[in-house]
N, C-alpha and C. Protein backbone atom coordinates (compact mmCIF):
# COMPACT_ATOMS: atom_id res chain seq x y z
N UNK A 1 56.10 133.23 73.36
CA UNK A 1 57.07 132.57 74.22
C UNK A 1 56.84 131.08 74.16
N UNK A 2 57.98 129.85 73.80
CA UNK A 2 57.83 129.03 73.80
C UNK A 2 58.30 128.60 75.16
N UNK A 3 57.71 127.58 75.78
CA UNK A 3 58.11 126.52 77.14
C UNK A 3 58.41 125.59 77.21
N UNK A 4 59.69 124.70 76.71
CA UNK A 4 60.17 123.66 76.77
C UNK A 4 60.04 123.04 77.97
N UNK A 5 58.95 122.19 78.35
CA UNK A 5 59.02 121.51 79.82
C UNK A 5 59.76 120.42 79.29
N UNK A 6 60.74 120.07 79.85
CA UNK A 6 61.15 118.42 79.85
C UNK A 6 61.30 117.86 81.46
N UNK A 7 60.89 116.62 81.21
CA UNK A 7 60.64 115.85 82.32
C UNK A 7 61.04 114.14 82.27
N UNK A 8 61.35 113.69 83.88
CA UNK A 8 61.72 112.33 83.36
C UNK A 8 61.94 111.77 84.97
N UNK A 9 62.72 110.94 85.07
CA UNK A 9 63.08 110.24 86.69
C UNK A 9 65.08 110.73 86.61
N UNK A 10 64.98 111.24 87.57
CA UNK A 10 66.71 111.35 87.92
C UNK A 10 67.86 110.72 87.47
N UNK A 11 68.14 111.16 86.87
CA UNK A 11 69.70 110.76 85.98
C UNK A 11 69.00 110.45 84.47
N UNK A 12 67.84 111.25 84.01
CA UNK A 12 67.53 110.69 82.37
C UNK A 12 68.28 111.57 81.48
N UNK A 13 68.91 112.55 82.14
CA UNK A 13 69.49 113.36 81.37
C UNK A 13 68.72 115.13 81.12
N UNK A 14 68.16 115.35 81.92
CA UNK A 14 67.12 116.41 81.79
C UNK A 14 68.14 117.38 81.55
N UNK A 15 68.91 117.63 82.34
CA UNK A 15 69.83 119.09 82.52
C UNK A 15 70.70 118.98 81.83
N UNK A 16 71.25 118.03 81.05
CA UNK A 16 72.13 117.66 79.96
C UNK A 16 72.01 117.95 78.86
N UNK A 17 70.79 117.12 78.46
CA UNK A 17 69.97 117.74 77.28
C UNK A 17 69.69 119.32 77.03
N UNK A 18 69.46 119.52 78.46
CA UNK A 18 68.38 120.78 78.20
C UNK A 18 69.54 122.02 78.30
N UNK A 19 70.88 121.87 78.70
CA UNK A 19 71.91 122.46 77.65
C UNK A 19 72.49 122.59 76.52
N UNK A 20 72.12 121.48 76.48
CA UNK A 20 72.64 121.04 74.66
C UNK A 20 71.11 121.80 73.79
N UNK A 21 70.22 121.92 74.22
CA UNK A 21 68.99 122.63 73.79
C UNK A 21 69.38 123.76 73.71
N UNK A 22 69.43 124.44 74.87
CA UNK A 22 69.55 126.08 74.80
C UNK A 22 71.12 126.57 73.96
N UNK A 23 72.17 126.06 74.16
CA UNK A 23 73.27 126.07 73.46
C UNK A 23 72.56 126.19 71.88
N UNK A 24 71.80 125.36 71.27
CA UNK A 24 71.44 125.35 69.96
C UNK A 24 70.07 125.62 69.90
N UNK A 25 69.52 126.64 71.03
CA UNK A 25 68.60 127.54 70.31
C UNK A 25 68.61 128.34 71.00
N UNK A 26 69.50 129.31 72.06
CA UNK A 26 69.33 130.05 72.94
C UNK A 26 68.40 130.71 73.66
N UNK A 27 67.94 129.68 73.86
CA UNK A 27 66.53 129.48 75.03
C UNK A 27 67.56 129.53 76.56
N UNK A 28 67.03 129.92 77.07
CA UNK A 28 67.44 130.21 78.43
C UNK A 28 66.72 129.26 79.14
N UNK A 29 67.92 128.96 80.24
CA UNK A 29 67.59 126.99 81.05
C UNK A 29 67.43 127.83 82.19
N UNK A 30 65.74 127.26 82.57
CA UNK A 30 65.58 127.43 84.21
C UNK A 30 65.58 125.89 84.62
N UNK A 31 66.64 124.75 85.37
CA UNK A 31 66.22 123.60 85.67
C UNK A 31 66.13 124.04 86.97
N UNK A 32 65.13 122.96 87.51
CA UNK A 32 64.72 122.80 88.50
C UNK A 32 65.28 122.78 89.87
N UNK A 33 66.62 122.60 90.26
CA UNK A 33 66.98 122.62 91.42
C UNK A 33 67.70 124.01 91.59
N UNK A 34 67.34 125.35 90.48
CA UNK A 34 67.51 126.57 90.58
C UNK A 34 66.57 127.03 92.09
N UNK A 35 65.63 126.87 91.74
CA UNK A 35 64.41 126.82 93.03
C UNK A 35 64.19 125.92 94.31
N UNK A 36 64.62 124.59 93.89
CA UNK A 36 64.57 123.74 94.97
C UNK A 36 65.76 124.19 95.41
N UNK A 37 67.21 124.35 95.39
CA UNK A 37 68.45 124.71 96.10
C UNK A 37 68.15 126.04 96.97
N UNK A 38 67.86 127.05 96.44
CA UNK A 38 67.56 128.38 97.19
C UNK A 38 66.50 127.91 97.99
N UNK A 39 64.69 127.59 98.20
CA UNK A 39 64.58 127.18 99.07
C UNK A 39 65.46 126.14 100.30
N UNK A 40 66.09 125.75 99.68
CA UNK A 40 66.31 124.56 101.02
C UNK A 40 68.14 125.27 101.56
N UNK A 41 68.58 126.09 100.54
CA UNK A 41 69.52 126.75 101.35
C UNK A 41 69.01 127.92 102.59
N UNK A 42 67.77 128.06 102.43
CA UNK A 42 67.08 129.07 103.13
C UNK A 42 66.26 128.04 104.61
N UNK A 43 65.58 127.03 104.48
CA UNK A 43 65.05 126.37 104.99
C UNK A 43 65.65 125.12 105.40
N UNK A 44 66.83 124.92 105.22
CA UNK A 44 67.99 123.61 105.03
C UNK A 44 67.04 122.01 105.20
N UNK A 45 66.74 121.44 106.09
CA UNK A 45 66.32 120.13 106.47
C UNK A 45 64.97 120.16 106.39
N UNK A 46 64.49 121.24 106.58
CA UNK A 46 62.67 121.43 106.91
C UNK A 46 62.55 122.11 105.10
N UNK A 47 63.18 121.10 103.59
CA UNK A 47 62.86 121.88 102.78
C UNK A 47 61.44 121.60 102.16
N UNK A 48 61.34 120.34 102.60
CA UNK A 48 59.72 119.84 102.09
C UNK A 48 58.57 120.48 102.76
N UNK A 49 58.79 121.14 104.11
CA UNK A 49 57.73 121.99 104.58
C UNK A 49 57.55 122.80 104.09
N UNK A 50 57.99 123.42 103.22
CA UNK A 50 58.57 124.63 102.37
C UNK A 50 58.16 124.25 100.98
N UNK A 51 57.75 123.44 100.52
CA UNK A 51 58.09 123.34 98.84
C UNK A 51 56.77 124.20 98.30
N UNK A 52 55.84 125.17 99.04
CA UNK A 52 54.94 125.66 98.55
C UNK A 52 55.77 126.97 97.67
N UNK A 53 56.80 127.09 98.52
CA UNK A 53 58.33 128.56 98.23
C UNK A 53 58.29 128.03 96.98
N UNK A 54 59.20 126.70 96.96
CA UNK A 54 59.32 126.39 95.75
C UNK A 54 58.51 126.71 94.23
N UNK A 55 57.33 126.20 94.29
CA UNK A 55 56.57 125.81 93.51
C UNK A 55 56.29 127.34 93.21
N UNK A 56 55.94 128.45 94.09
CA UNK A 56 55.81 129.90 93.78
C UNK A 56 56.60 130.40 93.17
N UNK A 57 58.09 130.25 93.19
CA UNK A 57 59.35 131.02 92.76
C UNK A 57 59.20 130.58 90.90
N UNK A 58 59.09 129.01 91.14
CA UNK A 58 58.49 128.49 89.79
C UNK A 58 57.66 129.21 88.68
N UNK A 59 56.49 129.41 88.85
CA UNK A 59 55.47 130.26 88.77
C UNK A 59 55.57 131.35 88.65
N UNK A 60 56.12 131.93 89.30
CA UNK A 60 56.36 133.63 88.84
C UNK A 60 57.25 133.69 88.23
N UNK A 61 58.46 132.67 88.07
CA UNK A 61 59.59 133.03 87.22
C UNK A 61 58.89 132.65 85.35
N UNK A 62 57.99 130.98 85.45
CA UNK A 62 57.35 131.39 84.51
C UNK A 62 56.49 132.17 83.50
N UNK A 63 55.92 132.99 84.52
CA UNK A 63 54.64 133.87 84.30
C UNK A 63 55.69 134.80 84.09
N UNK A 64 56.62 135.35 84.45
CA UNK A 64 57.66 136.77 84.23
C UNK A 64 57.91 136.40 82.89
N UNK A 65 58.59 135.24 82.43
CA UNK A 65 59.13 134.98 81.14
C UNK A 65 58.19 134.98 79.98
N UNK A 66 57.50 134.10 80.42
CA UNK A 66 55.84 134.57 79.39
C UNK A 66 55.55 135.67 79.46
N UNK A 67 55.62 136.70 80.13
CA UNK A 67 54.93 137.93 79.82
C UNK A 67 55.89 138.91 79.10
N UNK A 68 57.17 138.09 79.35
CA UNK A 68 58.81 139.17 78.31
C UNK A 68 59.21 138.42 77.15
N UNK A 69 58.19 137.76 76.75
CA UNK A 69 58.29 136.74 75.12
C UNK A 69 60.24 136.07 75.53
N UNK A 70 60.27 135.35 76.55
CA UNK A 70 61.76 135.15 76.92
C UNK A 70 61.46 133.52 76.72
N UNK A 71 61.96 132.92 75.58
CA UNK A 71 61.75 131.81 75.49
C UNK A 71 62.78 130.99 76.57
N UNK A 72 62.07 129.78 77.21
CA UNK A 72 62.83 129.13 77.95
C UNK A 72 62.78 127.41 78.14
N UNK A 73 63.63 126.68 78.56
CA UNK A 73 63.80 125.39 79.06
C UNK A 73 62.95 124.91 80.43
N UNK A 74 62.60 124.31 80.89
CA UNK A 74 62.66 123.97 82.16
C UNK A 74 62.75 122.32 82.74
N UNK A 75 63.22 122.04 83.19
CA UNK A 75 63.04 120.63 83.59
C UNK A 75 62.39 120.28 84.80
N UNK A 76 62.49 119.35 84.99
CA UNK A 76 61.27 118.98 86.22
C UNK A 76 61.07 117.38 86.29
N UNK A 77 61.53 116.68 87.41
CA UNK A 77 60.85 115.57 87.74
C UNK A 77 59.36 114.57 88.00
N UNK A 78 58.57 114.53 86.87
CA UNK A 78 57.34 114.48 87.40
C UNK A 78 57.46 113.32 87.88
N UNK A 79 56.01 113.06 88.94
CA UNK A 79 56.36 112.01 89.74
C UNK A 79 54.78 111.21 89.89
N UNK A 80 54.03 111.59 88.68
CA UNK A 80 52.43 110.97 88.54
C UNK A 80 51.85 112.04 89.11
N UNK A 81 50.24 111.76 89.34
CA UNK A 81 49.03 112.28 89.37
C UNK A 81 49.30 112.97 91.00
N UNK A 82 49.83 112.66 91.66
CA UNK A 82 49.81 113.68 92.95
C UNK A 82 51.05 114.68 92.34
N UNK A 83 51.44 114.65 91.05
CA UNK A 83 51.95 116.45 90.71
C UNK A 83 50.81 116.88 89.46
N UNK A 84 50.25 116.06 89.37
CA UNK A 84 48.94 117.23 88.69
C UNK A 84 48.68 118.49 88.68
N UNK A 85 48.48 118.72 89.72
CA UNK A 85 47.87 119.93 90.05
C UNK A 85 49.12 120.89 89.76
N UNK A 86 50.30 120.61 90.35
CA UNK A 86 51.70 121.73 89.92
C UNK A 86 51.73 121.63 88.95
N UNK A 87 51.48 120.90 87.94
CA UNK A 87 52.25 121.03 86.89
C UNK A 87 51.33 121.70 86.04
N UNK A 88 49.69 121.60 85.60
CA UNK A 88 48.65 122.49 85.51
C UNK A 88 48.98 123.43 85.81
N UNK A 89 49.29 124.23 86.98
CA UNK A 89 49.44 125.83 87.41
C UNK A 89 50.74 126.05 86.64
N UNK A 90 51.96 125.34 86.51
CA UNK A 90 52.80 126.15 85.96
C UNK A 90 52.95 126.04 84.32
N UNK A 91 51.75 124.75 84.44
CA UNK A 91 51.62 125.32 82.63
C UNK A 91 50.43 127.13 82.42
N UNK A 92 49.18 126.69 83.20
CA UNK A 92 49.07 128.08 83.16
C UNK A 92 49.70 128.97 83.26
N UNK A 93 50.65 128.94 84.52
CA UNK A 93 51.50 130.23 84.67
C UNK A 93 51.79 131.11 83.19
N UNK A 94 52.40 129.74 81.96
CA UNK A 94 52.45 130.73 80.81
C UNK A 94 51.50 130.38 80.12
N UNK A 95 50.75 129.62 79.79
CA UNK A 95 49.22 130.07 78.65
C UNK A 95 48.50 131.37 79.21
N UNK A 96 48.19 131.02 80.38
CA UNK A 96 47.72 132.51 80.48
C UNK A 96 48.04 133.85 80.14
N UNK A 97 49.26 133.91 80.43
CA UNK A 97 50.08 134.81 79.67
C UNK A 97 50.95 135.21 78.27
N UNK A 98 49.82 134.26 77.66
CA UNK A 98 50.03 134.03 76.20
C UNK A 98 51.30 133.06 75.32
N UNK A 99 51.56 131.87 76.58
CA UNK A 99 52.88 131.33 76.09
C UNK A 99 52.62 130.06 75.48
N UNK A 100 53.72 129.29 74.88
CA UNK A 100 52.88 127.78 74.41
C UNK A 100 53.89 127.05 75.27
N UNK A 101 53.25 126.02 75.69
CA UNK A 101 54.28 124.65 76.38
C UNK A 101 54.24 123.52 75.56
N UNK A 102 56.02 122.96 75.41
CA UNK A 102 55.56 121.80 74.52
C UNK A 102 56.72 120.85 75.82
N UNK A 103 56.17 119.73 75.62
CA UNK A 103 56.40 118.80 76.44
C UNK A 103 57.40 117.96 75.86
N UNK A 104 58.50 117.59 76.56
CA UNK A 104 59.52 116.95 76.38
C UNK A 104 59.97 115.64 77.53
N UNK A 105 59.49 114.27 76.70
CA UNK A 105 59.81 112.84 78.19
C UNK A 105 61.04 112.84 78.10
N UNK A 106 61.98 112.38 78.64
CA UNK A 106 62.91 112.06 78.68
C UNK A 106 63.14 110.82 79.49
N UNK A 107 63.52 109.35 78.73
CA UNK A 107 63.70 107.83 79.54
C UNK A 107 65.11 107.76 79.35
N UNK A 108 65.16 106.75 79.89
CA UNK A 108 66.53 105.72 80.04
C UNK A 108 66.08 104.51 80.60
N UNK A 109 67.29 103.60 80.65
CA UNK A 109 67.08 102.43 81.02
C UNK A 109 67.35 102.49 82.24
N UNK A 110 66.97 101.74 83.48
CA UNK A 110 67.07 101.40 84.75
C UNK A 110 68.81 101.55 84.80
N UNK A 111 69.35 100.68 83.92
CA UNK A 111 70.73 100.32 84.17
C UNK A 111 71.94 101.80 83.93
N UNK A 112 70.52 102.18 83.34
CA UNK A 112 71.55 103.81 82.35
C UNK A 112 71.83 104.38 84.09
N UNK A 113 70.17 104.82 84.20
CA UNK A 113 69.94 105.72 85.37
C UNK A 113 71.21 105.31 86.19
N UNK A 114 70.75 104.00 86.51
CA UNK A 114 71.71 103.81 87.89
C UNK A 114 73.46 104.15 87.58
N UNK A 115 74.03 103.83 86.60
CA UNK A 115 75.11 103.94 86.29
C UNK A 115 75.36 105.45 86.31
N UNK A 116 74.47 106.50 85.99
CA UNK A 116 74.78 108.04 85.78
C UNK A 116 74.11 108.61 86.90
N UNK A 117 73.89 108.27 87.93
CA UNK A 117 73.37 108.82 89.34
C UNK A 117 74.35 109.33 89.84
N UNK A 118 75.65 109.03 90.23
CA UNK A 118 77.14 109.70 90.66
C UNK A 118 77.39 110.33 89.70
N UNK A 119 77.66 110.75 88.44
CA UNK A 119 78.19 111.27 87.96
C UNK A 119 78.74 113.13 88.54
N UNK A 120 79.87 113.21 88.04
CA UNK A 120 80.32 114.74 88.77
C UNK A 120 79.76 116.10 88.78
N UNK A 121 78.80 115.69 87.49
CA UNK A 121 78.04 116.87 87.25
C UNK A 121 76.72 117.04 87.44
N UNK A 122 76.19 115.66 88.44
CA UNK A 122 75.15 116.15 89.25
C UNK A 122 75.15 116.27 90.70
N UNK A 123 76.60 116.33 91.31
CA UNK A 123 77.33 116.65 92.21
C UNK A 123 77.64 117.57 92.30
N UNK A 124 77.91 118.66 91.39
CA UNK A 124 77.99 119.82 90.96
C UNK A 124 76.51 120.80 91.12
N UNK A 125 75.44 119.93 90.64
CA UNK A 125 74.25 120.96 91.05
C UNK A 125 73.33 120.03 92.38
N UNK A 126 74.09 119.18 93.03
CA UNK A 126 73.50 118.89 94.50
C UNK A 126 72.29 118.02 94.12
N UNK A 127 72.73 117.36 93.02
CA UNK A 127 71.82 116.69 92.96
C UNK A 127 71.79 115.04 93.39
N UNK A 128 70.37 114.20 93.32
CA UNK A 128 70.47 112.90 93.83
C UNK A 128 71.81 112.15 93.70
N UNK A 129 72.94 111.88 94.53
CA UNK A 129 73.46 111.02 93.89
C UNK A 129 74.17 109.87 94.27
N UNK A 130 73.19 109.21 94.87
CA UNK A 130 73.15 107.87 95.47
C UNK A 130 72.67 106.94 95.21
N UNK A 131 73.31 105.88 94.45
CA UNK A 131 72.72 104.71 93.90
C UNK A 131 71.58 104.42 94.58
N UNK A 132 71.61 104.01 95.92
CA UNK A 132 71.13 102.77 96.24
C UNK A 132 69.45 103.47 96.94
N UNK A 133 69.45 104.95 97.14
CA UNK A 133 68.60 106.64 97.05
C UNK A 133 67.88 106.00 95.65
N UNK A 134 68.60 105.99 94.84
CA UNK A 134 67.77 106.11 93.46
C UNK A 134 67.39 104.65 93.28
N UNK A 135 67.76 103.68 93.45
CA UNK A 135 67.18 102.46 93.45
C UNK A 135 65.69 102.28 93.96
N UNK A 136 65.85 102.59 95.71
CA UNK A 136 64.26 102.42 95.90
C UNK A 136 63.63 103.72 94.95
N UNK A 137 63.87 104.88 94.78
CA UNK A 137 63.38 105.36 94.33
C UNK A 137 62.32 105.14 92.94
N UNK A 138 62.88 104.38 91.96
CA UNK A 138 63.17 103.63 91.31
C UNK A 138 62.08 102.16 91.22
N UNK A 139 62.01 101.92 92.47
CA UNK A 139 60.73 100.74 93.04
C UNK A 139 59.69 101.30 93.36
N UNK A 140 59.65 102.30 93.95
CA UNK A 140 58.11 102.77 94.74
C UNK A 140 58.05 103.98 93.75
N UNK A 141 58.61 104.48 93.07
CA UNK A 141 58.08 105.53 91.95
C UNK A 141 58.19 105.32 90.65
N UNK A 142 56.66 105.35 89.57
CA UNK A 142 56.69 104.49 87.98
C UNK A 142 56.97 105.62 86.83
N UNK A 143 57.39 107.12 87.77
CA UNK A 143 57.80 108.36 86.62
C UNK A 143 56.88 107.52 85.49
N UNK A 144 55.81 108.15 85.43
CA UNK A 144 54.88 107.59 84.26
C UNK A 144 54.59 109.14 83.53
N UNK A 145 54.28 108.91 82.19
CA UNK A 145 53.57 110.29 80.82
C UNK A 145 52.94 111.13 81.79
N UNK A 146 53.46 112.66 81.93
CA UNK A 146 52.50 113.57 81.61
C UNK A 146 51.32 113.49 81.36
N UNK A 147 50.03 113.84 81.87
CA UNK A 147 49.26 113.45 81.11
C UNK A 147 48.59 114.87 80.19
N UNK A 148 49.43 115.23 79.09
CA UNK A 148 49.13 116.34 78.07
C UNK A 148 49.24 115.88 76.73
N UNK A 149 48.66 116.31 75.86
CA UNK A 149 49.06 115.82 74.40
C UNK A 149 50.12 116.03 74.10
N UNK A 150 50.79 115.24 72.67
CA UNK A 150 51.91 116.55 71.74
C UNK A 150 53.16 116.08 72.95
N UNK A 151 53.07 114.88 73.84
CA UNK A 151 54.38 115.10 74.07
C UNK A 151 55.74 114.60 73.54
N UNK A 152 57.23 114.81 73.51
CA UNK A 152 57.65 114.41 72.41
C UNK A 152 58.64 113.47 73.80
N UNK A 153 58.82 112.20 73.31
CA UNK A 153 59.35 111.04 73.92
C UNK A 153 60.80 110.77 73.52
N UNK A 154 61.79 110.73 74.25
CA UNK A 154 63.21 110.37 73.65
C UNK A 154 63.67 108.99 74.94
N UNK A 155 64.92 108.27 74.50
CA UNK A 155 65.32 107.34 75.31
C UNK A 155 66.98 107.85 75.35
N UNK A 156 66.94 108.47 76.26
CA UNK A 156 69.16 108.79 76.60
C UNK A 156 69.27 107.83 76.47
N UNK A 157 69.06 106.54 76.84
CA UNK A 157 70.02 105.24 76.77
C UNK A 157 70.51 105.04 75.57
N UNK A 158 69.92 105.60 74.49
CA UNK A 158 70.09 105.17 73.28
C UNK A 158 71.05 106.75 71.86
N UNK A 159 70.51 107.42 72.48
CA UNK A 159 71.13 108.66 71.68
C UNK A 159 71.53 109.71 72.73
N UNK A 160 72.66 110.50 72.28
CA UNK A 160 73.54 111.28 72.93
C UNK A 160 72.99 112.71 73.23
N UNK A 161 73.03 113.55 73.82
CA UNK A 161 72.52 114.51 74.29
C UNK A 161 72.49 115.97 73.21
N UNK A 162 73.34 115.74 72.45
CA UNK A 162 73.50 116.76 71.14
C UNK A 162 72.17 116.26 70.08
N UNK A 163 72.37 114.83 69.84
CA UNK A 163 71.24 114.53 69.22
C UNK A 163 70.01 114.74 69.76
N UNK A 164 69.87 114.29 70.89
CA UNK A 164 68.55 114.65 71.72
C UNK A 164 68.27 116.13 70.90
N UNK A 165 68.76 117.16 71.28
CA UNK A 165 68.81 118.80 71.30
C UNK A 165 68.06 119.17 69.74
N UNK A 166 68.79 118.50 68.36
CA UNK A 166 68.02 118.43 67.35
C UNK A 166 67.06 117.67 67.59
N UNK A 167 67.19 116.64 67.91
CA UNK A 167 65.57 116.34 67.49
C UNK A 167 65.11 116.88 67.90
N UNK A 168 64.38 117.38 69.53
CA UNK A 168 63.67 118.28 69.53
C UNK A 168 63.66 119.35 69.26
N UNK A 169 64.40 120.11 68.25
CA UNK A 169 64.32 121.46 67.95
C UNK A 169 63.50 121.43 66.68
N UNK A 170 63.80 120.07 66.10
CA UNK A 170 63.22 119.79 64.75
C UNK A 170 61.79 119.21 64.51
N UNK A 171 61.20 118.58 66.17
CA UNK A 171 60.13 117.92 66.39
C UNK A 171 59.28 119.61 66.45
N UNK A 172 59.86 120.46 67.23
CA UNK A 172 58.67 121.90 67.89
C UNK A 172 59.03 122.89 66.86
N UNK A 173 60.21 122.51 65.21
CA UNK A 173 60.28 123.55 64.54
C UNK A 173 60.99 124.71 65.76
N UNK A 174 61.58 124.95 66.53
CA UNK A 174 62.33 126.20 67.09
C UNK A 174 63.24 126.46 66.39
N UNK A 175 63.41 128.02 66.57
CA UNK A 175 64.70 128.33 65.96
C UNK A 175 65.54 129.03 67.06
């Protein structure tokens, strides 16, 4: 089972890409606000008291897929060294269970982000989409590397989301 983690800061294009991925390798997309939405439709305002739900539903959905050779996508906002520790467990979730994770950055430019924060289709999955939300965001958070080897680095600002999809299919060899 392969594990496409891709990761990046809000509006880099994670869930964009990571359709245009599974479309051209039919990897099946778990993004991230699959889990964060159901907790917080369950828990509505109190969803951060809750994100332990989260992070579990995560985890077992990985560890299920690793253990059914079900190759998959996932995206995920990392946000530095205080997500360490999550992101360790849900890479175990599949090594342990015999899976490989290959790591996927995903940047843009400040100006990209901000310009594709409204867009309709992250309105569509409830996601951030408030400029001026993602601005400070933006100041007090440096979305800095993973810290894993082997990770493979792209810039949306610069190439289109189909291209994104080959290159990394061509960087991890998937078929």
């Amino acid at each position: 089972m392969n594990l496409i983690f891709m990761y990046g800061p809000p509006a880099s294009g994670k869930l964009t890409v990571a359709t245009a991925l599974s479309e051209l390798t039919g990897y099946s997309l778990f993004h991230n606000h699959l889990s964060r939405d159901l907790v917080e439709d369950i828990y509505h305002d109190d969803l951060m008291a809750h994100y332990e739900l989260v992070n579990s539903l995560r985890h077992d959905v990985l560890a299920y897929c690793s253990q059914h050779q079900t190759n998959l996508i996932f995206t995920y906002v990392y946000d530095g060294p205080d997500d360490n520790t999550t992101v360790r467990d849900l890479v175990r979730s599949v090594t342990d269970n015999g899976g490989h994770v290959r790591f996927v950055e995903l940047t843009a430019a400040r100006s990209v982000l901000l310009d594709r924060v409204a867009n309709a289709s992250r309105k569509k999955h409830q996601k951030l989409v408030d400029r001026a939300v993602l601005t400070e965001l933006l100041e007090t958070t440096s979305y800095p590397p993973i810290p894993y080897d082997d990770v493979f680095k792209l810039d949306t600002s610069i190439i289109d989301p189909q291209t994104a999809a080959h290159q990394i299919r061509r960087h991890f060899n998937l078929v």
